[in-house]
Structure formats: structure tokens, C-alpha cells
Protein backbone atom coordinates (compact mmCIF):
# COMPACT_ATOMS: atom_id res chain seq x y z
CA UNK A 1 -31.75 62.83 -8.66
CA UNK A 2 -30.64 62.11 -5.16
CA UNK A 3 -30.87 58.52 -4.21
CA UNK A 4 -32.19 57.44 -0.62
CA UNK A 5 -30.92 54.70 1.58
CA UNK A 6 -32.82 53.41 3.34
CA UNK A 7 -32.31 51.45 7.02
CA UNK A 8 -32.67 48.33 5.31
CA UNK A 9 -30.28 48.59 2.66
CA UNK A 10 -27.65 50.09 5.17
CA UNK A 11 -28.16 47.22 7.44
CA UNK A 12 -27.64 44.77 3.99
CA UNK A 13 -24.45 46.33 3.28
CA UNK A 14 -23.22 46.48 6.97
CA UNK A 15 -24.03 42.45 7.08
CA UNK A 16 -22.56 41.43 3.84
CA UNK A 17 -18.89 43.55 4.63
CA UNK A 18 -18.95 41.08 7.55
CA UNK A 19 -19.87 37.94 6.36
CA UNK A 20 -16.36 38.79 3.93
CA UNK A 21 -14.38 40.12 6.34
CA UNK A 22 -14.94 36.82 8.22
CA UNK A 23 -14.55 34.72 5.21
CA UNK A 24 -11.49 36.51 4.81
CA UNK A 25 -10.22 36.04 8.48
CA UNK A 26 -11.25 32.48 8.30
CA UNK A 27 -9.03 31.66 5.04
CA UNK A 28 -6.31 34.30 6.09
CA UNK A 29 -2.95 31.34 6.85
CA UNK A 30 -4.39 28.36 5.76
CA UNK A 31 -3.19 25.55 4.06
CA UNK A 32 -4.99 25.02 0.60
CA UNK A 33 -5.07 21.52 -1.37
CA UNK A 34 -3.60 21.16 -4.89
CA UNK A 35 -2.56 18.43 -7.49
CA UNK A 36 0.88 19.32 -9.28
CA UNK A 37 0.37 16.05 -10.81
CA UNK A 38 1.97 16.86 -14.56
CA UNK A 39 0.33 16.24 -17.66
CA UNK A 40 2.28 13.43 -20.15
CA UNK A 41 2.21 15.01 -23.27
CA UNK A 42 3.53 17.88 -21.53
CA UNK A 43 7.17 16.39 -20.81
CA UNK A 44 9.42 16.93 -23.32
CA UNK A 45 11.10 13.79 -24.58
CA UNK A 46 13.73 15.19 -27.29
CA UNK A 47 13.54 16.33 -30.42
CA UNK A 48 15.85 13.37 -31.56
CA UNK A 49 14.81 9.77 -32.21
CA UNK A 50 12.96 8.55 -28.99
CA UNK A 51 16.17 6.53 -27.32
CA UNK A 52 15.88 3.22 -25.66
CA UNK A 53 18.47 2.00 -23.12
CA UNK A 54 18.90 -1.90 -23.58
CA UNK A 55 18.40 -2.72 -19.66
CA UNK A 56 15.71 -3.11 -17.57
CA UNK A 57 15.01 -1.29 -14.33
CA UNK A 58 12.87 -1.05 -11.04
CA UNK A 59 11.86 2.17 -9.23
CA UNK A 60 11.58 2.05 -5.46
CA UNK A 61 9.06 4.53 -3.65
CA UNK A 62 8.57 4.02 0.05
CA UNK A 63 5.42 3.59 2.02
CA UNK A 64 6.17 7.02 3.63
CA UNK A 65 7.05 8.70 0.89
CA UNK A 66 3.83 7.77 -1.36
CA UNK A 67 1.96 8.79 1.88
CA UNK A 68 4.29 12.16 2.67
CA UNK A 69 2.35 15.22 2.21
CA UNK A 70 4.17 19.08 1.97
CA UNK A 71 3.16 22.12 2.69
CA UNK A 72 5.12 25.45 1.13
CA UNK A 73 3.98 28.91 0.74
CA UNK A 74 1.47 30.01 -1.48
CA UNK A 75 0.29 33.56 -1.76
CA UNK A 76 -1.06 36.19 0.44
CA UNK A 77 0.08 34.53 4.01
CA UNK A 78 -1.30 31.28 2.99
CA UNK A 79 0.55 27.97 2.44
CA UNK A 80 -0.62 25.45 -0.01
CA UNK A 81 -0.38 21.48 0.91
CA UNK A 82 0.23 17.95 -1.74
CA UNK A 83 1.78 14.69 -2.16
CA UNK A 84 4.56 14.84 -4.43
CA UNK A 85 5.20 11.48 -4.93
CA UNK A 86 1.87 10.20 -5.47
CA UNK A 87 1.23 13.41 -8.33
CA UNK A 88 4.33 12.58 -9.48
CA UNK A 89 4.37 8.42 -9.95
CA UNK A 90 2.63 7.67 -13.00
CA UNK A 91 4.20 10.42 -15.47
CA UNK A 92 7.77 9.58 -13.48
CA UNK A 93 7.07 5.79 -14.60
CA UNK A 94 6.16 6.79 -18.03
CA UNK A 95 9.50 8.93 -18.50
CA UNK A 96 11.54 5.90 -17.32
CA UNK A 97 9.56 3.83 -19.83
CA UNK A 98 11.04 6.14 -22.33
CA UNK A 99 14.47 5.75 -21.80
CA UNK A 100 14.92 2.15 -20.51
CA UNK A 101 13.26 -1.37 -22.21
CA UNK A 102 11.36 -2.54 -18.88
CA UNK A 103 10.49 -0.53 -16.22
CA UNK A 104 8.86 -2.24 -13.23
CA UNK A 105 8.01 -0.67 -9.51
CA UNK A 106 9.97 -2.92 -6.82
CA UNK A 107 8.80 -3.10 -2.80
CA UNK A 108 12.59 -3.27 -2.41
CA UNK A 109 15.24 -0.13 -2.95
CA UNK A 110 17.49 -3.07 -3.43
CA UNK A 111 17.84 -6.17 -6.10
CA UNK A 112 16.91 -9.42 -4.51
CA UNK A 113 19.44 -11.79 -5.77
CA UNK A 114 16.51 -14.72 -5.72
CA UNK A 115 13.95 -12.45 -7.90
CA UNK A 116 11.99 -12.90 -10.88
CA UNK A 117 12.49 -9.58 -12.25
CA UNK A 118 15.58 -10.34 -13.41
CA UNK A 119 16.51 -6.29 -13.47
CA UNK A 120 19.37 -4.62 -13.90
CA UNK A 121 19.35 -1.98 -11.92
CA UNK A 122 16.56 -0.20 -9.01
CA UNK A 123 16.45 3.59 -8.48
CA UNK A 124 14.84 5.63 -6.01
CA UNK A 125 14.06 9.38 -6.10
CA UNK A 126 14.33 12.03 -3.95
CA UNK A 127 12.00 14.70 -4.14
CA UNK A 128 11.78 18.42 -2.74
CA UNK A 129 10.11 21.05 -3.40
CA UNK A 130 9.34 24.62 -2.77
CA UNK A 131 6.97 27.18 -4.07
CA UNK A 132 6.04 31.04 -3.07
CA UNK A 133 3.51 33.64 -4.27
CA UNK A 134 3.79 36.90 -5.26
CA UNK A 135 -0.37 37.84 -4.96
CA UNK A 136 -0.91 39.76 -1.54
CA UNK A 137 -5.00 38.74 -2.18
CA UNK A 138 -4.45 35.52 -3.53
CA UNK A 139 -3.24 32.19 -2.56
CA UNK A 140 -2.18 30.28 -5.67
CA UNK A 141 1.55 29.79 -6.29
CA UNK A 142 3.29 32.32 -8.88
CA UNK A 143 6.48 30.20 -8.65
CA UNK A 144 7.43 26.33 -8.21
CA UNK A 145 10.20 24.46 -7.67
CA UNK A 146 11.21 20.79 -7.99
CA UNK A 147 14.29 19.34 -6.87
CA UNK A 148 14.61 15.26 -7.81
CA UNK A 149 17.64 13.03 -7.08
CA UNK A 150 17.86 9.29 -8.41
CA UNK A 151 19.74 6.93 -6.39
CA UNK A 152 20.87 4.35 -8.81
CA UNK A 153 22.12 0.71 -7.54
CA UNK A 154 23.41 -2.26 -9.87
CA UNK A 155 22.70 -5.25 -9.01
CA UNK A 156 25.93 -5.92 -6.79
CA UNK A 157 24.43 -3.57 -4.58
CA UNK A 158 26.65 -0.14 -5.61
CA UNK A 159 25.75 2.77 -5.85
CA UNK A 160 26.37 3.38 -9.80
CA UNK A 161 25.32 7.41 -10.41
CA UNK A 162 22.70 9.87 -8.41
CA UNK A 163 21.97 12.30 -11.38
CA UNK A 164 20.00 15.52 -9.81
CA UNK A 165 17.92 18.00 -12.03
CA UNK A 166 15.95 20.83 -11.01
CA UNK A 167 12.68 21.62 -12.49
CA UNK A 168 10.89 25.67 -12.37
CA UNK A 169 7.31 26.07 -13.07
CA UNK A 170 6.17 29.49 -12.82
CA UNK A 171 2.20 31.14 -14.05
CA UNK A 172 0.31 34.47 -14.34
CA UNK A 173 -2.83 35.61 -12.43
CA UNK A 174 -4.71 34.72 -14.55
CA UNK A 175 -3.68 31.40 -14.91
CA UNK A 176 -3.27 29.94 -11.29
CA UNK A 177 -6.74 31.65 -10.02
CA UNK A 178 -8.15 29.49 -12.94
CA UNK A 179 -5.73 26.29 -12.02
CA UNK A 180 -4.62 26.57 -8.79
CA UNK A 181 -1.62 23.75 -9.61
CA UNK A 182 -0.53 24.75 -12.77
CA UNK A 183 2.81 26.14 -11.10
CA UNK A 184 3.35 23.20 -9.38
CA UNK A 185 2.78 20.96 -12.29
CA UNK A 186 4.98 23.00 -14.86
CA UNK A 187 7.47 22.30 -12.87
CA UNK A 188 7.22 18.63 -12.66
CA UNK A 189 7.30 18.99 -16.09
CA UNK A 190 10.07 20.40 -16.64
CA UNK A 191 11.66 18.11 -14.25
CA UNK A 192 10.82 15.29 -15.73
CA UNK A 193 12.23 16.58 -19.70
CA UNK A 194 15.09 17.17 -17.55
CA UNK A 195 15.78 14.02 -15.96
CA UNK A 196 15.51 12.02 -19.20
CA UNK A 197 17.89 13.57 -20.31
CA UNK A 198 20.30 12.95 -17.41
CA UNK A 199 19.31 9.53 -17.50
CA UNK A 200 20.28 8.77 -21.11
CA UNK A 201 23.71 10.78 -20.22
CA UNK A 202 24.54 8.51 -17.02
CA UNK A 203 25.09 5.72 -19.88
CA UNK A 204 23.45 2.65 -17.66
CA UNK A 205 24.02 -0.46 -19.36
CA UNK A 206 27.34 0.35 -21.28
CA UNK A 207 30.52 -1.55 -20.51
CA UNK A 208 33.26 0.60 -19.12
CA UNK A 209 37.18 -0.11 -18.80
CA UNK A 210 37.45 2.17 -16.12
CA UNK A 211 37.73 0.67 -12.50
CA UNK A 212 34.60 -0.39 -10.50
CA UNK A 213 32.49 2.28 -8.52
CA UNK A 214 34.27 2.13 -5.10
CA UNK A 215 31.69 0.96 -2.49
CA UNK A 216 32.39 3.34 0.17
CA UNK A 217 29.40 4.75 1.78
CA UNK A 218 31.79 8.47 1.70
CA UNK A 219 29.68 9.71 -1.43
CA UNK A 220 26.19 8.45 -0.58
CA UNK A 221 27.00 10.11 3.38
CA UNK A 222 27.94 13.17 1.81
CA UNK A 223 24.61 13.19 -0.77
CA UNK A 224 22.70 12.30 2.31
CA UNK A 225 24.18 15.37 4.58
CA UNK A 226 23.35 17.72 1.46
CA UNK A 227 20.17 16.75 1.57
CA UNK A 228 19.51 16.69 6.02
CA UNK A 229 21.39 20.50 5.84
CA UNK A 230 19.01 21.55 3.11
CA UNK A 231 15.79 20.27 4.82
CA UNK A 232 17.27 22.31 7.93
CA UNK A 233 17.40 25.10 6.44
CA UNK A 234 13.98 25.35 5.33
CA UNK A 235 12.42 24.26 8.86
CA UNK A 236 15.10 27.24 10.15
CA UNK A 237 13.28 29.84 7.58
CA UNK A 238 9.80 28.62 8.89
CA UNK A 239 9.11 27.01 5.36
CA UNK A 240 7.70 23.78 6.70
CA UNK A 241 6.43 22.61 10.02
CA UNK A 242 8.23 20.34 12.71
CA UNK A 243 6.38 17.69 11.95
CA UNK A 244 6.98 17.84 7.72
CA UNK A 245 10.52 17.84 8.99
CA UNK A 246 10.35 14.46 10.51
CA UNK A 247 8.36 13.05 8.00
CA UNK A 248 11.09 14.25 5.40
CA UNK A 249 13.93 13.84 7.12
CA UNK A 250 12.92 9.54 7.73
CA UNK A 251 12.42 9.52 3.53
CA UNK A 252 15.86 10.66 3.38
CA UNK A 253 17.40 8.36 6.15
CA UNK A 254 15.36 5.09 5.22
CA UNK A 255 17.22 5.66 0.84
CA UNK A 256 20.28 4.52 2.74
């Protein structure tokens, strides 16, 4: 049986490949909002005993950087936008909390010799990230990286260790069209296992025989360069804007 079409249906079709084409054309480059904020029983703690270092420490995240927000590539010509620090704080508090005896957040990336705290030592991270997609259709991350430095400082004001640990998250169609972060979040995650594990290696609290951390600024210049060259590169390769640049580039410069 041979099926008619009429005007009216032709003129439905013709009007609804439009209205997609222009949703299409409307969403083609633009920068989508996620949360990569991890989930806390998702971080790995050990397999051993949980481990408690016997000294008690303050984190230090600036004004600028709770406030920075990124954008990296997503999928299909689109870029996908979110504030690391802020997803990251309260699981990066709680994974502190399992290695040392007090954790507290300071206002200062430095002890105060005339504070209440009474800590031992502050640290401050560095964060970057990256992420890409493999869907030509679809905008949610396949892949996701995060890079996180702690600055460490004793309370004479040296700089005692800077352990670095780099977390992948990675996730399937199916997956990211459902959760649009999970990439993102995996790996904070992993991260985050990660770094407590550096931290209980760095040995923070422990008396040593060995002579005292020099206090030339040579290493902490050098970490800082690493850093400035990196963020270059990524502005060169068209991976973040100008103005994410800036906004990176004075987190890095004020953890001096």
C-alpha cells in the first residue's frame, strides 16, 4: 500500500530538521557546566591500617583560586567549564583528615607565629587540569586529567617537600551522556588515593639527622617556572583562553 504525504506533513518535517539544525548550530563550540566534585567513599585510603600522622596541619586556598573557573575540551568542538578547587575542597580536607591528627583551613599560606592554631605545618595545592573527548556528536569528556602539587611549609617558614601526583579519570558513552562529570570526578579520585599516599611517604613530623632544608628560593623558582612553562603551553595549543591564563598564572605567582 503506497503511503501519501501530504503538504502538511512535508512542511512538519521540513520545520522540525530546522528547529535541530539550529539547536545544533546554537550548541556547536560552547562551553558546558559540570561538577567533577569526587565522591568520598570513592578515594581509596589503603588497604592497610588507616595511618595517622602525629602533627597537625592547615591548608591554604586563595580567594582566586576558590573563585578560578577552567575551561578544557570536551567532545565534538565543544569545551566544558568548572571550579576545581571549590569541587575539590571538601573531599581534599577529608583525605588530609586521614593522614594527619588536625586538619584546619588557614586565610594564611604561611604560620603566624602569634596564632592559636598552634599547627605544625600549612600546605597549599596546586591544581591543573585537562580533559578531551573522543565523541564527534557529543560533548561530555571521555578522558580527564588532574595534576595537584602541595607546597608544604614548617613553621620556620621553609619549604619542607612539594609531593606532585597525577590523577586519570576516563568513562564510556554510556556513562558520561548519563553523568556528564563522571570523567572529571574519577579523576579527582584517583588523585586524591594518590596523594595520601605521597603524603604519608613525605614523613612530616619525624625527626631527621640530616641537615636542615636549605632556604633558597632555587627549588621553589624552579617548581614555579615548571608550572608558568606548562600553563604556556596549553594557552600556545589553544587549550584555554587568554583570560584563564591570567587567572592561572596569578594562582601560581601569589603560592610564592
Amino acid at each position: 500500500m503506497k503511503i501519501m504525504k501530504t503538504k502538511g506533513y512535508w512542511k512538519f518535517s521540513v520545520r522540525k530538521i530546522l528547529a535541530l539544525t539550529l539547536v545544533s548550530l546554537i550548541t556547536v563550540g560552547c562551553a558546558h557546566p559540570i561538577s567533577v566534585a569526587p565522591t568520598l567513599t570513592n578515594i581509596e585510603n589503603g588497604s592497610e591500617t588507616r595511618k595517622i600522622i602525629e602533627v597537625s596541619v592547615g591548608y591554604y586556598i586563595s580567594t582566586s583560586a576558590e573563585n578560578l573557573e577552567v575551561t578544557t575540551p570536551g567532545g565534538g568542538g565543544d569545551n566544558i567549564r568548572y571550579y576545581p578547587y571549590k569541587d575539590i575542597e571538601a573531599a581534599y580536607k577529608d583525605t588530609l583528615g586521614g593522614v594527619f591528627r588536625k586538619v584546619t583551613k588557614v586565610s594564611t599560606p604561611t604560620l603566624r607565629p602569634d596564632g592559636d592554631d598552634k599547627l605544625d605545618y600549612v600546605i597549599e595545592p596546586t591544581i591543573v587540569t585537562n580533559s578531551g573527548g573522543s565523541g564527534f556528536f557529543t560533548w561530555p569528556p571521555t578522558n580527564f586529567s588532574v595534576d595537584i602539587t602541595n607546597r608544604i611549609i614548617d613553621s620556620t617558614g621553609q619549604l619542607v617537600a612539594s609531593p606532585r601526583v597525577l590523577g586519570i579519570g576516563t568513562a564510556e558513552t554510556g556513562e558520561r551522556l548519563v553523568d556528564h562529570g563522571i570523567a572529571g570526578r574519577r579523576a579527582m579520585e584517583d588523585a586524591l588515593s594518590k596523594m595520601r599516599a605521597s603524603l604519608l611517604e613525605s614523613k612530616l613530623g619525624q625527626k631527621s639527622t640530616a641537615a636542615p632544608v636549605s632556604t633558597s628560593t632555587t627549588p621553589l623558582a624552579s617548581d614555579v617556572e615548571s608550572r608558568l612553562a606548562r600553563l604556556a603551553e596549553l594557552k600556545k595549543k589553544g587549550l584555554i583562553s587568554p583570560q584563564e591564563y591570567e587567572a592561572r598564572r596569578k594562582v601560581i605567582l601569589e603560592s610564592l
